[in-house]
Every structure is written in C-alpha cells, then in structure tokens.
N, C-alpha and C. Protein backbone atom coordinates (compact mmCIF):
# COMPACT_ATOMS: atom_id res chain seq x y z
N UNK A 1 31.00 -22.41 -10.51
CA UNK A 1 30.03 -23.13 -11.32
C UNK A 1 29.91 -22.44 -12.67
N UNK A 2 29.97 -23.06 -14.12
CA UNK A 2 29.83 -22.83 -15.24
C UNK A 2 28.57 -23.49 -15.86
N UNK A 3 28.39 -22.82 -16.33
CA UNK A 3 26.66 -23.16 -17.44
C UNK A 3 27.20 -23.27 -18.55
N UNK A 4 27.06 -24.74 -19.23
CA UNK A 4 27.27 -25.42 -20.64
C UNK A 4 26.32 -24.52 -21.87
N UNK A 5 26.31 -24.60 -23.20
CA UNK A 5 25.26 -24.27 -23.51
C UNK A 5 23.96 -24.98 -23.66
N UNK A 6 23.91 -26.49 -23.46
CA UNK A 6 22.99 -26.82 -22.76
C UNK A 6 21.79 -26.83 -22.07
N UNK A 7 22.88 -26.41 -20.97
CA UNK A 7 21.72 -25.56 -19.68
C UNK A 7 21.36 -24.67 -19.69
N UNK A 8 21.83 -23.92 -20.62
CA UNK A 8 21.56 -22.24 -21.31
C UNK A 8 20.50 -22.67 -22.15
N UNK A 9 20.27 -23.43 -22.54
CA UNK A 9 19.39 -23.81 -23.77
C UNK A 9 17.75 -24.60 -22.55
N UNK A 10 18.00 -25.20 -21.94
CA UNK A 10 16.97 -25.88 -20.52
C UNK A 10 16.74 -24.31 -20.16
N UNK A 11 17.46 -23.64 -19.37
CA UNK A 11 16.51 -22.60 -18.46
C UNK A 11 15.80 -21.74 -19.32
N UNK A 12 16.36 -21.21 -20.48
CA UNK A 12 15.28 -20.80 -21.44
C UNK A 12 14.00 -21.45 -21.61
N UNK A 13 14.31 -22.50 -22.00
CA UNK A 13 13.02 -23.28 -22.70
C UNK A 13 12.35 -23.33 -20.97
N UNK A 14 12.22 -23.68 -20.03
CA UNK A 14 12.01 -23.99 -18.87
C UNK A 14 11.28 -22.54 -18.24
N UNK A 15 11.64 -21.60 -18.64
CA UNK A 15 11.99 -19.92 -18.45
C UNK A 15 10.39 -19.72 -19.46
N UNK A 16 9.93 -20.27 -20.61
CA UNK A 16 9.41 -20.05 -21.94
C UNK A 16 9.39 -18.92 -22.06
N UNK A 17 11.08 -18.59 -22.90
CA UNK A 17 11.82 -17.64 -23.24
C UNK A 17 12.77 -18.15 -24.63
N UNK A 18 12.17 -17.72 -25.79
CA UNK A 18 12.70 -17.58 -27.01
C UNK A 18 14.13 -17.45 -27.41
N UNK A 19 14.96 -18.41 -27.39
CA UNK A 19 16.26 -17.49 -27.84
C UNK A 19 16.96 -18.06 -28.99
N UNK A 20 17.49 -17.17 -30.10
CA UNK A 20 17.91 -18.31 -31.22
C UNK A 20 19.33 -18.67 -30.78
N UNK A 21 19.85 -19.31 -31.46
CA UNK A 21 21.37 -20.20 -31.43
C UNK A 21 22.12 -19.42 -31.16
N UNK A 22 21.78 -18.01 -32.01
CA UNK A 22 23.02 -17.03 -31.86
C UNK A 22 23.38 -16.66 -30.30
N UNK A 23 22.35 -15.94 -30.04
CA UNK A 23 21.81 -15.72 -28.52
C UNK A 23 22.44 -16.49 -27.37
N UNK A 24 23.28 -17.99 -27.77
CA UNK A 24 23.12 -18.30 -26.43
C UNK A 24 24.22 -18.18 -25.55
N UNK A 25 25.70 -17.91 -26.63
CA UNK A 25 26.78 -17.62 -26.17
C UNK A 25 26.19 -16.45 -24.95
N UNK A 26 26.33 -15.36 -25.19
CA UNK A 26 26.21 -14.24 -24.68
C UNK A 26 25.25 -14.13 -23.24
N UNK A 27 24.11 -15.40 -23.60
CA UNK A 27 23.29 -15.47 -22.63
C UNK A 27 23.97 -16.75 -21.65
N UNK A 28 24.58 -17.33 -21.90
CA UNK A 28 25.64 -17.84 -21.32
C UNK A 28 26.50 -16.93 -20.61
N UNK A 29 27.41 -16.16 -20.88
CA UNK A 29 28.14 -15.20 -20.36
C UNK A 29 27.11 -14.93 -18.86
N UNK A 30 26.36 -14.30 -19.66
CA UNK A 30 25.75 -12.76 -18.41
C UNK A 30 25.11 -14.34 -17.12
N UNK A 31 24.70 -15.53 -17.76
CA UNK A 31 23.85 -16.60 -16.63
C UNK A 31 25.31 -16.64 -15.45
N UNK A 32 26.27 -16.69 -16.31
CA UNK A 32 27.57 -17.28 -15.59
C UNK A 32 28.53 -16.06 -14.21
N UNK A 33 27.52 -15.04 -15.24
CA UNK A 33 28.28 -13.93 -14.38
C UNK A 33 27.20 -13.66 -13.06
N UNK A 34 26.10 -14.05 -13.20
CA UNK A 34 25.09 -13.74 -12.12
C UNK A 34 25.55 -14.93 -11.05
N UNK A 35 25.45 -16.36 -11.65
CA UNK A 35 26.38 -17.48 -10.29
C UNK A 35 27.34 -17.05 -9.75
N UNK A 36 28.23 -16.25 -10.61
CA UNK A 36 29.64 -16.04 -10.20
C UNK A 36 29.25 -14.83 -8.42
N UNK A 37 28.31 -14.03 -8.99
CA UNK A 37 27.87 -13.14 -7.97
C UNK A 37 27.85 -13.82 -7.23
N UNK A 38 26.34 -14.63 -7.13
CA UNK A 38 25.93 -15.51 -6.06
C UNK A 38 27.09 -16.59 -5.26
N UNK A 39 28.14 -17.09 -6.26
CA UNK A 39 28.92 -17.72 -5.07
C UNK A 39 29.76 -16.83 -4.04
N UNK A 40 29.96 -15.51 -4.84
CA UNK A 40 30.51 -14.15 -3.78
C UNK A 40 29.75 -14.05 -2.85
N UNK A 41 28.67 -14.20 -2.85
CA UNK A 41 27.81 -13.80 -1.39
C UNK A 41 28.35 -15.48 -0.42
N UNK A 42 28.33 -16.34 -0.88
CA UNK A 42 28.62 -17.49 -0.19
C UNK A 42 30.12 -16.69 0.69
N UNK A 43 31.06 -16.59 0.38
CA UNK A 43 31.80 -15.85 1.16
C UNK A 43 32.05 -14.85 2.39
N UNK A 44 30.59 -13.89 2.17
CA UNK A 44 30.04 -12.99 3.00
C UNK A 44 29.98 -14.26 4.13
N UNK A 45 30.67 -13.45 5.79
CA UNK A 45 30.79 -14.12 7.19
C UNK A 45 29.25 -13.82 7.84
N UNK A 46 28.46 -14.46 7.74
CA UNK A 46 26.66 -14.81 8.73
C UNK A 46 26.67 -14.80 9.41
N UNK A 47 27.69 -15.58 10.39
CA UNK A 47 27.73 -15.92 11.61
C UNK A 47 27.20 -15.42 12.75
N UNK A 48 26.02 -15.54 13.14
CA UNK A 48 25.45 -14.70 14.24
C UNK A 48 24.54 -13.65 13.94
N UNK A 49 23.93 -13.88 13.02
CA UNK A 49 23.36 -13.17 11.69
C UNK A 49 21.69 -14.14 11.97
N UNK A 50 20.74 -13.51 12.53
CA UNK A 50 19.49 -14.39 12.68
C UNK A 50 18.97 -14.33 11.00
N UNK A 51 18.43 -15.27 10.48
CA UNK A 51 17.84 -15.66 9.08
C UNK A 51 16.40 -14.49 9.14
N UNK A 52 16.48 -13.34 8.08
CA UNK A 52 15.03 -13.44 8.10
C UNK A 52 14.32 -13.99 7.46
N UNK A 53 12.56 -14.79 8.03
CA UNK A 53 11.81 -15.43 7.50
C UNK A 53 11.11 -14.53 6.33
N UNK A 54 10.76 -13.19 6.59
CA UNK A 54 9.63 -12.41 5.84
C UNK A 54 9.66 -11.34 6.13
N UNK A 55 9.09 -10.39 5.82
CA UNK A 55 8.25 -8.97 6.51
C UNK A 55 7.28 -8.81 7.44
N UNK A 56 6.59 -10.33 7.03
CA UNK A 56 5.21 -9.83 8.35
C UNK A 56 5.33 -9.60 9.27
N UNK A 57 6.57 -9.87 10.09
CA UNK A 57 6.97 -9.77 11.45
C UNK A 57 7.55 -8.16 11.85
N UNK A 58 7.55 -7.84 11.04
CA UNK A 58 8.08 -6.27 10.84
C UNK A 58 7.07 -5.57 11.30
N UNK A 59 7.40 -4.48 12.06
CA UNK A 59 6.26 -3.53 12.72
C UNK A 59 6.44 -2.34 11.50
N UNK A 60 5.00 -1.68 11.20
CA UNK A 60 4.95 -0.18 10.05
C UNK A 60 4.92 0.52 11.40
N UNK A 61 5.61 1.35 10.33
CA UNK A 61 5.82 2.86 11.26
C UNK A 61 4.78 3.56 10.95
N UNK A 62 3.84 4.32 11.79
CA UNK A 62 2.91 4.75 11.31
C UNK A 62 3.03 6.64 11.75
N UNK A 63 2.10 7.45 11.60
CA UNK A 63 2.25 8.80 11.72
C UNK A 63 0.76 9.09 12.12
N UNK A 64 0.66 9.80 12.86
CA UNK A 64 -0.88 10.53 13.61
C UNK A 64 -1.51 10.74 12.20
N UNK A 65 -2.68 10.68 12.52
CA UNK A 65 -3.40 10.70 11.00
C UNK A 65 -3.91 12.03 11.19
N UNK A 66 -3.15 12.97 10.99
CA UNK A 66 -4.09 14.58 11.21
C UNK A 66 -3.94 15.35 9.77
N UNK A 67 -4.74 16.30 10.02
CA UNK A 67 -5.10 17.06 8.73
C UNK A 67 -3.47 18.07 8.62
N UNK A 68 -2.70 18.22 7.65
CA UNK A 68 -1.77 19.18 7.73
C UNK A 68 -2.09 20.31 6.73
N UNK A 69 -2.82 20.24 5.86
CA UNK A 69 -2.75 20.97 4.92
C UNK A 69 -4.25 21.55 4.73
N UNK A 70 -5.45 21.74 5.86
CA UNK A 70 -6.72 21.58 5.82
C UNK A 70 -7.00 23.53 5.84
N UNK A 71 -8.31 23.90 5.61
CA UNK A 71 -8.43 24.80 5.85
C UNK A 71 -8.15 25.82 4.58
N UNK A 72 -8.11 25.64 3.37
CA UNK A 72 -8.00 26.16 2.30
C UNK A 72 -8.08 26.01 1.17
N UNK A 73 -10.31 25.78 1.16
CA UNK A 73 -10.90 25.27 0.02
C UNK A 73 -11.19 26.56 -0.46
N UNK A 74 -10.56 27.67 -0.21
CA UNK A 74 -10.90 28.75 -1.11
C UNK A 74 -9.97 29.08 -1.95
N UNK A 75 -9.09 28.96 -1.88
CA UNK A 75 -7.26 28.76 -2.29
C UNK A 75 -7.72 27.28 -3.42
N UNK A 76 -7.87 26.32 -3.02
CA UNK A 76 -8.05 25.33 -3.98
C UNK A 76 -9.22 25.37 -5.42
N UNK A 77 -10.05 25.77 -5.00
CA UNK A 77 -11.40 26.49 -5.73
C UNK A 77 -11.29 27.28 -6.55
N UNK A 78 -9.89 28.14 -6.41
CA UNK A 78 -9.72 29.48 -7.34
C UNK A 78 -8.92 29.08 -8.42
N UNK A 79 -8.35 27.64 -8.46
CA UNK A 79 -7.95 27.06 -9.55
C UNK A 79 -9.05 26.31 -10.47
N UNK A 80 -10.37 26.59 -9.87
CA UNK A 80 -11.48 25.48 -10.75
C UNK A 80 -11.33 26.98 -11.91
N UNK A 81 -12.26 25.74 -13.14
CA UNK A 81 -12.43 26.76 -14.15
C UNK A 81 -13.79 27.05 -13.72
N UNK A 82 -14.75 25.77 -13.08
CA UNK A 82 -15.85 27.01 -12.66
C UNK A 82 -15.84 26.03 -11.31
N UNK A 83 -17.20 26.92 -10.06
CA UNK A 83 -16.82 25.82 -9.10
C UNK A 83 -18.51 27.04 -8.79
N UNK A 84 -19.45 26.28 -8.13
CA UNK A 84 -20.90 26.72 -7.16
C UNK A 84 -20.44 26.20 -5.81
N UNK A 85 -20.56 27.20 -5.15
CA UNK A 85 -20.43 26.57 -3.64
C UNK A 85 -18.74 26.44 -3.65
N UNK A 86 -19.24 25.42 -2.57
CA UNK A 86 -17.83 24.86 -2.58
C UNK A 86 -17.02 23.70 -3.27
N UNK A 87 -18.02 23.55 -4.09
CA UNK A 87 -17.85 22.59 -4.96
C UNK A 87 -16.92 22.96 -6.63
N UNK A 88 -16.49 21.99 -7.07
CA UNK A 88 -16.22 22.14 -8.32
C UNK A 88 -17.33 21.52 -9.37
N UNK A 89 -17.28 22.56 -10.58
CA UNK A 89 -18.78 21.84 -11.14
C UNK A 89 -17.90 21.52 -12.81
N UNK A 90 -18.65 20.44 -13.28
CA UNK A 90 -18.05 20.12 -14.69
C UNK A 90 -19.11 19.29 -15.67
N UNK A 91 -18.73 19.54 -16.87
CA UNK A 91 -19.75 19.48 -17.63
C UNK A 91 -20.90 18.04 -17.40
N UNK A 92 -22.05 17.92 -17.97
CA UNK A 92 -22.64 16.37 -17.95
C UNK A 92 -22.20 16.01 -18.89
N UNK A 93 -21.61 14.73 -18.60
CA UNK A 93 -21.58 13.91 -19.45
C UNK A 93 -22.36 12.36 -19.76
N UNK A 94 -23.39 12.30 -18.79
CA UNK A 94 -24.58 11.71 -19.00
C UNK A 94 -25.70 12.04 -18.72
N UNK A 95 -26.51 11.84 -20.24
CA UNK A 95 -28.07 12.46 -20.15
C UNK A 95 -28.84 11.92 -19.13
C-alpha cells in the first residue's frame, strides 16, 4: 500500500497537524515506510496464537508489604540541617 500526496495531505489535516507543501514529500516517505512495517507483521504465522483482549485480565505480581529498610531514624536525622526529636524542623513559612 502507497500513500498519494493527497492522503498525506487528509491525515494531517484530519491529524490537526500543520504541514507546508514542502513537508509532504518526506512525510509521505516515513507514512509509507510505517504501512510497509505494518504489512510485515501481516506475514508473522498467529496461528494458534489466542488474541489478547487487554491487561485487565492479567494478574500483578505483588511482594509482602514489609518494612526493609526500617529502624534508622537516627542515621536519617543526621542528614537534617536541624531536626527536635525525631522530627525534622524547617523554617515557617506561614504567619
């Protein structure tokens, strides 16, 4: 399948995507080379190949939700520029 400039000129405007005259050769080229892809996949053998519909059907992998890195707010704290408690403290910035 080949794209006229034409139809190069429709999917732009259709696209509302700006292109001047010069533009359309080239954007021609690269439209022609992306079909050309797509009829390569037509080639690829399916056969026995179930269609997927989506993702939702997909199970997440999930991980124990535990603390790995817990236990060293004194280590974290010694990077404040100031910190009371165990807290980090920083300037007001509303009266």
């Amino acid at each position: 399948m080949s794209l006229d400039p034409a139809t190069v000129r429709r999917i732009a405007r259709l696209a509302r995507i700006g292109i001047d005259e010069s533009d359309v050769p080239a954007l021609q080229g690269e439209l022609n080379g992306i079909l050309g892809w797509v009829e390569q996949l037509n080639e690829v053998d399916v056969e026995g190949v179930t269609p997927m519909v989506g993702t939702g059907h997909a199970a997440l992998r999930t991980r124990p939700d535990v603390v790995t890195d817990g236990n060293c707010r004194d280590a974290v704290l010694s990077n404040a520029p100031d910190a009371v408690g165990p807290f980090y403290t920083v300037p007001k910035v509303v009266e």
